[in-house]
Protein backbone atom coordinates (compact mmCIF):
# COMPACT_ATOMS: atom_id res chain seq x y z
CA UNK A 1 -67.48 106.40 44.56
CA UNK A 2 -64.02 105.52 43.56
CA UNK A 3 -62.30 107.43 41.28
CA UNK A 4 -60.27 105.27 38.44
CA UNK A 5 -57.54 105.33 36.52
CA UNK A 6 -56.16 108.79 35.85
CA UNK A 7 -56.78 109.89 32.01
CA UNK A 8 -55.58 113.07 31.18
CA UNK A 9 -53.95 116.35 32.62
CA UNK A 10 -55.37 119.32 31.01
CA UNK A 11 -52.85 122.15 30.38
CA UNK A 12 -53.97 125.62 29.26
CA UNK A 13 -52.06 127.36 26.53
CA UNK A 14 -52.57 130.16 24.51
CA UNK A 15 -51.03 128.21 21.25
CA UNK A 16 -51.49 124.41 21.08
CA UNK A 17 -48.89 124.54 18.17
CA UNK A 18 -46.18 126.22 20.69
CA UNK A 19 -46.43 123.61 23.30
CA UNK A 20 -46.70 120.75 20.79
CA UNK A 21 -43.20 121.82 19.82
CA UNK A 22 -42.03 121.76 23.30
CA UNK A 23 -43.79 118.39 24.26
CA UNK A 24 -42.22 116.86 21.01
CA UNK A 25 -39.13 118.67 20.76
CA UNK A 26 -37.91 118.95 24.61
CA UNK A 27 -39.48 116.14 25.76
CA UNK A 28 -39.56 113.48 22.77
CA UNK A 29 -43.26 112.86 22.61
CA UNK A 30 -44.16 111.02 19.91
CA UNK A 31 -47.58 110.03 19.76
CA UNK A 32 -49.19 113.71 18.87
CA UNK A 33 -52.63 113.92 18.03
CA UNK A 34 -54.12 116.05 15.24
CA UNK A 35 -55.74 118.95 17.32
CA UNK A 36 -59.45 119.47 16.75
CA UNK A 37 -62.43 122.29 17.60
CA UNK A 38 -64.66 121.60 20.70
CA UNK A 39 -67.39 124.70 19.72
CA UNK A 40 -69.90 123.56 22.51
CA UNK A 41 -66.92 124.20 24.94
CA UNK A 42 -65.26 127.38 23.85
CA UNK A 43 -61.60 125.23 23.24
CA UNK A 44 -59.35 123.84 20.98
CA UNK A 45 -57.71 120.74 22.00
CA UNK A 46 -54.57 117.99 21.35
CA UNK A 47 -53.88 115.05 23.32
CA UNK A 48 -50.39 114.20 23.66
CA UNK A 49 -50.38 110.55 24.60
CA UNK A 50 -47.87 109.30 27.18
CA UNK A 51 -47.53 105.84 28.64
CA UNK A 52 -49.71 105.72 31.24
CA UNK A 53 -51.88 108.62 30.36
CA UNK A 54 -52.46 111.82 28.42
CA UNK A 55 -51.51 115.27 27.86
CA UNK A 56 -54.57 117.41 26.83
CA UNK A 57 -53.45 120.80 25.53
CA UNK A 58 -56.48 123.59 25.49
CA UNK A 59 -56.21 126.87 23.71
CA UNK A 60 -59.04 129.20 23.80
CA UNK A 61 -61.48 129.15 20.54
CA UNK A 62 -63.32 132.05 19.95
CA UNK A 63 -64.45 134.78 22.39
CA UNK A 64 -66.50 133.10 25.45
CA UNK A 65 -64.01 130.48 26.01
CA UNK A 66 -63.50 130.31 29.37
CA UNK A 67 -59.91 128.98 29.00
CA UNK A 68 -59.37 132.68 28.48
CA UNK A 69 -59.95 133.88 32.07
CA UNK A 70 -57.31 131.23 32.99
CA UNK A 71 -54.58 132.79 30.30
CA UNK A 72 -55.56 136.22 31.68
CA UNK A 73 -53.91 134.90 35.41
CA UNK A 74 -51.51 132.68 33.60
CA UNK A 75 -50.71 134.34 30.57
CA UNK A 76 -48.08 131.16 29.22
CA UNK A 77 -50.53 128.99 30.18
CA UNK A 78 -50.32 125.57 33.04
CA UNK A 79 -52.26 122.70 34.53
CA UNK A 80 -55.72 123.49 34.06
CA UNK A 81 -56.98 120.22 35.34
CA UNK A 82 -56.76 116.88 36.31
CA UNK A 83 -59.03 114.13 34.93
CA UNK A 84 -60.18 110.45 36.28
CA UNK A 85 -62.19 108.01 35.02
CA UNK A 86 -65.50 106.55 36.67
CA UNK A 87 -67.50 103.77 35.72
CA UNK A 88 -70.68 105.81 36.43
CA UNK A 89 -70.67 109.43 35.92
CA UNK A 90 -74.30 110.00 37.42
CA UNK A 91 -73.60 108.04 40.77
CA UNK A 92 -70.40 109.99 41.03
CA UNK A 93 -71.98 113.41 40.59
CA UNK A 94 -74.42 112.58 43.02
CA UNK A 95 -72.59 111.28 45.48
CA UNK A 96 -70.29 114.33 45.01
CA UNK A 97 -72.95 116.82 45.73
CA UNK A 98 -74.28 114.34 48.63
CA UNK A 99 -70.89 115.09 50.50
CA UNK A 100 -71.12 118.75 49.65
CA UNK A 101 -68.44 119.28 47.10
CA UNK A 102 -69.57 122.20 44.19
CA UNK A 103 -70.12 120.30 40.44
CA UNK A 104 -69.66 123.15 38.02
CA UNK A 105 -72.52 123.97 35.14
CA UNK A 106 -75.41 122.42 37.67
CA UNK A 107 -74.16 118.85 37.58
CA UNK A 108 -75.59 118.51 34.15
CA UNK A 109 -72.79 116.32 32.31
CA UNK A 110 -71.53 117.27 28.92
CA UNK A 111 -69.86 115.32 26.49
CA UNK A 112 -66.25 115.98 26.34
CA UNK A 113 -63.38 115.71 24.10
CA UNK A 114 -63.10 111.79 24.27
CA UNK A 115 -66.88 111.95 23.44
CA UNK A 116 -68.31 110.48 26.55
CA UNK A 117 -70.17 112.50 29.29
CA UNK A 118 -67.82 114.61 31.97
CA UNK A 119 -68.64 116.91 34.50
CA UNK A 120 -66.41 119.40 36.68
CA UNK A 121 -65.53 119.37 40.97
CA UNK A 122 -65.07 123.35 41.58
CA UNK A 123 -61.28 123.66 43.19
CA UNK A 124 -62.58 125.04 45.83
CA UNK A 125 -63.59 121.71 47.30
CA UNK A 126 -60.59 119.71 45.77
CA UNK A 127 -57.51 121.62 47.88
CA UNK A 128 -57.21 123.83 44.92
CA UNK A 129 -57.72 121.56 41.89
CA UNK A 130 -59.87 121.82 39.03
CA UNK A 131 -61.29 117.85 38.58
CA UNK A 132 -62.90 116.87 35.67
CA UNK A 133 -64.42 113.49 36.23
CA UNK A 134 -65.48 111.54 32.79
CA UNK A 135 -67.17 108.15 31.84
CA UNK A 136 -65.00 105.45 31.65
CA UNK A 137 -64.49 105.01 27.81
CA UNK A 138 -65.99 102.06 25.75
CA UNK A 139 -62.59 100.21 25.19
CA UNK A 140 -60.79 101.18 28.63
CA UNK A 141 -58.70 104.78 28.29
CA UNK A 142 -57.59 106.30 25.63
């Protein structure tokens, strides 16, 4: 395996509306996306496109989200996690769990928010980072 290009850093925040101000107003970003409900996941998300990649802001939705264990230790929210592409989600999982590393919900993929199958590398095996690995989109990135 051979991860690809990187798409996205997720950042945790307990009001996507709040840090679209500061993305746009601080930083001048532009190119905002309408946010939109991920029920299956427990979140809330907006990308924030940048030149070479994304911004994908995550506020809890409803009750079992697990973004809110993450606020609870970083109550203005942060980097959440990282996310590359792979041409073959399956083969990476695998070889993933060949080497030893921990894939988070069983190794069962789920479709995430660019609708295409992801799955999750516990930090624990990735010097501290949570890596979401996702299915390289139809169309090449975002």
């Amino acid at each position: 395996m051979r991860i690809g290009r990187l798409n996205h850093v997720g950042v945790a925040t307990p009001s996507i509306e709040a840090s679209v101000a500061l993305y746009r107003d601080l930083l001048g970003a532009t190119r905002i996306h309408a946010p939109f409900d991920l029920p299956e996941q427990g979140v809330r998300v907006c990308f924030v496109d940048v030149d070479n990649s994304q911004i994908e802001l995550i506020e809890p939705l409803g009750a079992d989200s697990p973004i809110h264990g993450f606020l609870a230790k970083n109550p203005k929210g942060g980097q959440h996690h990282v996310c590359f592409e792979v041409p073959d989600i399956l083969a990476a999982r695998d070889e993933l769990v060949a080497k030893g590393a921990t894939v988070l919900r069983g190794g069962e993929p789920r479709i995430g928010a660019h609708g295409v199958p992801v799955i999750f590398v516990h930090p624990k095996d990735m010097g501290g980072v949570l890596i979401e690995l996702m299915a390289e989109p139809a169309g090449g990135g975002h």
